[in-house]
C-alpha atoms as a PDB file:
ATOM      1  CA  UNK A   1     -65.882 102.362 -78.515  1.00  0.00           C
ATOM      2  CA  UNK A   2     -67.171 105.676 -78.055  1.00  0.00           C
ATOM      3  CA  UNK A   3     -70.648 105.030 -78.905  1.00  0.00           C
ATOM      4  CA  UNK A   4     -71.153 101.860 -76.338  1.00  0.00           C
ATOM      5  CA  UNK A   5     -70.092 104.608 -73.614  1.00  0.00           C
ATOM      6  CA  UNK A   6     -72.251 106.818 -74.615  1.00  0.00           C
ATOM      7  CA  UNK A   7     -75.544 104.564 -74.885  1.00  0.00           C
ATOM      8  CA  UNK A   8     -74.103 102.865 -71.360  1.00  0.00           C
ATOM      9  CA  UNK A   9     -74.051 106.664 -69.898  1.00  0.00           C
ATOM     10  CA  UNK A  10     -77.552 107.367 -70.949  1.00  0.00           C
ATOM     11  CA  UNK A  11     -79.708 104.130 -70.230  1.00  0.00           C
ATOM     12  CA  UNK A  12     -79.699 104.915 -66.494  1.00  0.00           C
ATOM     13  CA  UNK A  13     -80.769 108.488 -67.054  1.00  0.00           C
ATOM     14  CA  UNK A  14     -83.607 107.007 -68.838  1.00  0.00           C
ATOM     15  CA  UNK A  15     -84.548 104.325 -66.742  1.00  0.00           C
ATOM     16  CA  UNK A  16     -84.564 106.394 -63.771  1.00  0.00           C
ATOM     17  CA  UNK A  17     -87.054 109.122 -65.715  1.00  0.00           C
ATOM     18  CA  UNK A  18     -89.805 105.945 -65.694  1.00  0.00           C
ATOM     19  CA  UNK A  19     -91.861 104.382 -67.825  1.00  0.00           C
ATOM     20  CA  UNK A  20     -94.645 106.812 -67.758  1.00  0.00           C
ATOM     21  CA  UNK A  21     -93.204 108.701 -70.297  1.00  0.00           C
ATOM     22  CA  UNK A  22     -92.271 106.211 -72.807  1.00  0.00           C
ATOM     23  CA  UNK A  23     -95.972 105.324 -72.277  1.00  0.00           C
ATOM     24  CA  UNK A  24     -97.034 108.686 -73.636  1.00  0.00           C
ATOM     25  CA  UNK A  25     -94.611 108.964 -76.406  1.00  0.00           C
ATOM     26  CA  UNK A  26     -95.857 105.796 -78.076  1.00  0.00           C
ATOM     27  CA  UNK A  27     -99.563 106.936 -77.425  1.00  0.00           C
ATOM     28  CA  UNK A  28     -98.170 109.945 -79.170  1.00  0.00           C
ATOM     29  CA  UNK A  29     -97.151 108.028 -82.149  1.00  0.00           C
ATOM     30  CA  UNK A  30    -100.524 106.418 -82.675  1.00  0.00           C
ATOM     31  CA  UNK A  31    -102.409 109.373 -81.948  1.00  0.00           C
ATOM     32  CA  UNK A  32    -102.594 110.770 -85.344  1.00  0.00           C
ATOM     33  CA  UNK A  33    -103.435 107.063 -86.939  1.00  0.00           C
ATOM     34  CA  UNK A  34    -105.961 107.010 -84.238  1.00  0.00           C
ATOM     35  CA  UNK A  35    -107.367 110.347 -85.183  1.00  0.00           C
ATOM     36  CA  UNK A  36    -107.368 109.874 -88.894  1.00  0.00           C
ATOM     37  CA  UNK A  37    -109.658 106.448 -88.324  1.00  0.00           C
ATOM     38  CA  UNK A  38    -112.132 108.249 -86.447  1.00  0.00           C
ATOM     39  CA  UNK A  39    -112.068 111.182 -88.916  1.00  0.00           C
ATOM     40  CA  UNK A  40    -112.475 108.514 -91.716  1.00  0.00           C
ATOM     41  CA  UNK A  41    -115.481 106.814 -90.111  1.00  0.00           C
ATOM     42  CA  UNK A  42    -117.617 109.501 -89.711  1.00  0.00           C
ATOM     43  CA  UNK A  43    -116.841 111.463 -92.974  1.00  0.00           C
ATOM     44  CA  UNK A  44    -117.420 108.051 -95.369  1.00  0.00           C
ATOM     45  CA  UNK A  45    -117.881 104.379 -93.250  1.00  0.00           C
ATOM     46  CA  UNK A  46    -121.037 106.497 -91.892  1.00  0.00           C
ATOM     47  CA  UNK A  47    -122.816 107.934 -94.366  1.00  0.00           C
ATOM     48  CA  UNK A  48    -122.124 105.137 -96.421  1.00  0.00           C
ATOM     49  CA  UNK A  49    -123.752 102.922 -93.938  1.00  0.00           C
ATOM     50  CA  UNK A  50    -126.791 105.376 -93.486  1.00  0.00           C
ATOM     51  CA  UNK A  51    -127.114 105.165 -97.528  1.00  0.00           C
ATOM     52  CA  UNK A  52    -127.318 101.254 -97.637  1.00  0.00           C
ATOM     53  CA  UNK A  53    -130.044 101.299 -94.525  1.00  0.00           C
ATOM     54  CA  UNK A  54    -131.978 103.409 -96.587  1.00  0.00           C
ATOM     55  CA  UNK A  55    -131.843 101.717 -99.707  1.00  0.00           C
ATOM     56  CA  UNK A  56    -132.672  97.928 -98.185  1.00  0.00           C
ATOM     57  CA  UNK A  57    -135.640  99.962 -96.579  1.00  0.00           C
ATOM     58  CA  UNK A  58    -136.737 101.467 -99.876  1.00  0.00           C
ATOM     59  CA  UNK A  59    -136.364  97.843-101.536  1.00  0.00           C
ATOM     60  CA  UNK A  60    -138.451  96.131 -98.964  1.00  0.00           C
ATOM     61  CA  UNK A  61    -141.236  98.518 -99.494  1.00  0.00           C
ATOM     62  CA  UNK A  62    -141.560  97.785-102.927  1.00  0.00           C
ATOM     63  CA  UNK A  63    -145.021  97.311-103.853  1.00  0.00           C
ATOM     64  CA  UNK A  64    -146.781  96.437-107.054  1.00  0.00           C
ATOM     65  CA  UNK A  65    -147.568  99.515-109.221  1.00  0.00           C
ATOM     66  CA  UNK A  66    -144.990 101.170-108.104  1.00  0.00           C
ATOM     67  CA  UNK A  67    -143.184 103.442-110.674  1.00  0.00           C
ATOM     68  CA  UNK A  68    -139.382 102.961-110.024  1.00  0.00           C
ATOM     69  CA  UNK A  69    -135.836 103.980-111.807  1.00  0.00           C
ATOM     70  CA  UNK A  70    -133.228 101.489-112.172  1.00  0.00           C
ATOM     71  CA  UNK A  71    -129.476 101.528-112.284  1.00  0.00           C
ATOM     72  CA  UNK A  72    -129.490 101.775-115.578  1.00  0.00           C
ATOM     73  CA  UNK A  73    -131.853 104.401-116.118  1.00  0.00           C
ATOM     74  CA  UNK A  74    -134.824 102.695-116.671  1.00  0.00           C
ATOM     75  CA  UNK A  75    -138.199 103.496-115.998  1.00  0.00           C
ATOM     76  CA  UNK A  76    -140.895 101.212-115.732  1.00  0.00           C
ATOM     77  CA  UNK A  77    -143.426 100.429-113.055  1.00  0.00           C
ATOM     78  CA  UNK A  78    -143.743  97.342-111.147  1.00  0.00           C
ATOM     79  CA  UNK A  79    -146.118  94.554-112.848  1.00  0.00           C
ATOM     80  CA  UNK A  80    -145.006  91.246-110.600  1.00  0.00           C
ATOM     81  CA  UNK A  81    -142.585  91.009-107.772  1.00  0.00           C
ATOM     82  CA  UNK A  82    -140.787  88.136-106.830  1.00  0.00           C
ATOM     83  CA  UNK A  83    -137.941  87.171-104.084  1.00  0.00           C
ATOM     84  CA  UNK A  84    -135.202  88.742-105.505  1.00  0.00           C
ATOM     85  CA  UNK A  85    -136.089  89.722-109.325  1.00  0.00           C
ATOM     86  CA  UNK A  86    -138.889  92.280-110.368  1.00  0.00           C
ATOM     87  CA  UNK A  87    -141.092  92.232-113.734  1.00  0.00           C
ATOM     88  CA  UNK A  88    -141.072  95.982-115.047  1.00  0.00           C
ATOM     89  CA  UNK A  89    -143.629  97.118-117.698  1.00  0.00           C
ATOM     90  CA  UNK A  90    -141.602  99.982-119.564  1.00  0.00           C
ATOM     91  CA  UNK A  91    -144.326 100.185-122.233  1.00  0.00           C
ATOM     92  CA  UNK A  92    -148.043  98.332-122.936  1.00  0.00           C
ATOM     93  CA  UNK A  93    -147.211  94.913-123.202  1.00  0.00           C
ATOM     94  CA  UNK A  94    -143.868  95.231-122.228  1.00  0.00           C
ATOM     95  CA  UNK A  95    -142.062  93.622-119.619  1.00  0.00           C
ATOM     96  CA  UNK A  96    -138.517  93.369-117.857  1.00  0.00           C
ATOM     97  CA  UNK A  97    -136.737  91.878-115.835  1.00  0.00           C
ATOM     98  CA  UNK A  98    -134.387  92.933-113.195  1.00  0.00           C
ATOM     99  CA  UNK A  99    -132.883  92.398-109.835  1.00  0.00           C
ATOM    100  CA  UNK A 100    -134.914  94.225-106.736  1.00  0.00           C
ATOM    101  CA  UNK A 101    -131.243  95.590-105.749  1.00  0.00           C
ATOM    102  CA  UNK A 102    -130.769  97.451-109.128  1.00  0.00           C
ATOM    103  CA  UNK A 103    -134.031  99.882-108.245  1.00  0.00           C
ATOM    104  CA  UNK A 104    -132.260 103.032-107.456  1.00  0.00           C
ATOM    105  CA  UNK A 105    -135.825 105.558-106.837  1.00  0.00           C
ATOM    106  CA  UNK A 106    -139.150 105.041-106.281  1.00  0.00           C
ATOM    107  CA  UNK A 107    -140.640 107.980-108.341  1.00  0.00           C
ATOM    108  CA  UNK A 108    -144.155 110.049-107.509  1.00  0.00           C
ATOM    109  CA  UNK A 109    -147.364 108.230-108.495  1.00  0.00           C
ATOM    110  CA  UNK A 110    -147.802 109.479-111.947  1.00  0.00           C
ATOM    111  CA  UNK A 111    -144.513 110.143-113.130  1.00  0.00           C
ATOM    112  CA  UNK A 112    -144.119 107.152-115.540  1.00  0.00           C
ATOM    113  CA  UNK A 113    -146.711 107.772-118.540  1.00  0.00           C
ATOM    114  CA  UNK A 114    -147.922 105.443-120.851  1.00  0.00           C
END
């Protein structure tokens, strides 16, 4: 019985305050969420996004004869391209094939040695 006064006693008191400040306490709740998504987007969604740019662009630009490193480490240069897979000679007379999205550096002309 106590309590029901109680609340009763204070809703007026807090409807006559407004509702300008129950505005800014729930903007004050989401604040920090807020401020953690934006922290989060430019520390790893960014970068992230800057990495993959780069990467298509180094794929498209793929020519023949270039000397490349895959994912898994390796080298070979590029004998015949094709839409999505690329031929790599590793050694004379030997060829390989993998996916143009598992190329992970172009290397300097004269860095693969046969």
């Amino acid at each position: 019985m106590f309590m029901s006064q109680a609340f009763a006693q204070t809703a007026p008191a807090a409807a006559a305050s407004g509702g300008l400040e129950s505005m800014f306490g729930s903007l004050g709740q989401f604040l920090p969420l807020v401020l953690m998504f934006v922290v989060l987007y430019f520390i790893m969604i960014r970068p992230q996004m800057k990495r993959q740019k780069e990467h298509k662009a180094m794929i498209d630009a793929l020519a023949k004869g270039d000397e490349v490193v895959t994912t898994g480490g390796l080298i070979g240069r590029v004998a015949k391209m094709g839409e999505s897979m690329l031929q790599l000679e590793v050694a004379n007379g030997v060829e390989v094939q993998v996916q143009r999205s598992a190329v992970v550096q172009v290397l300097p002309k004269g860095s693969f040695g046969k």
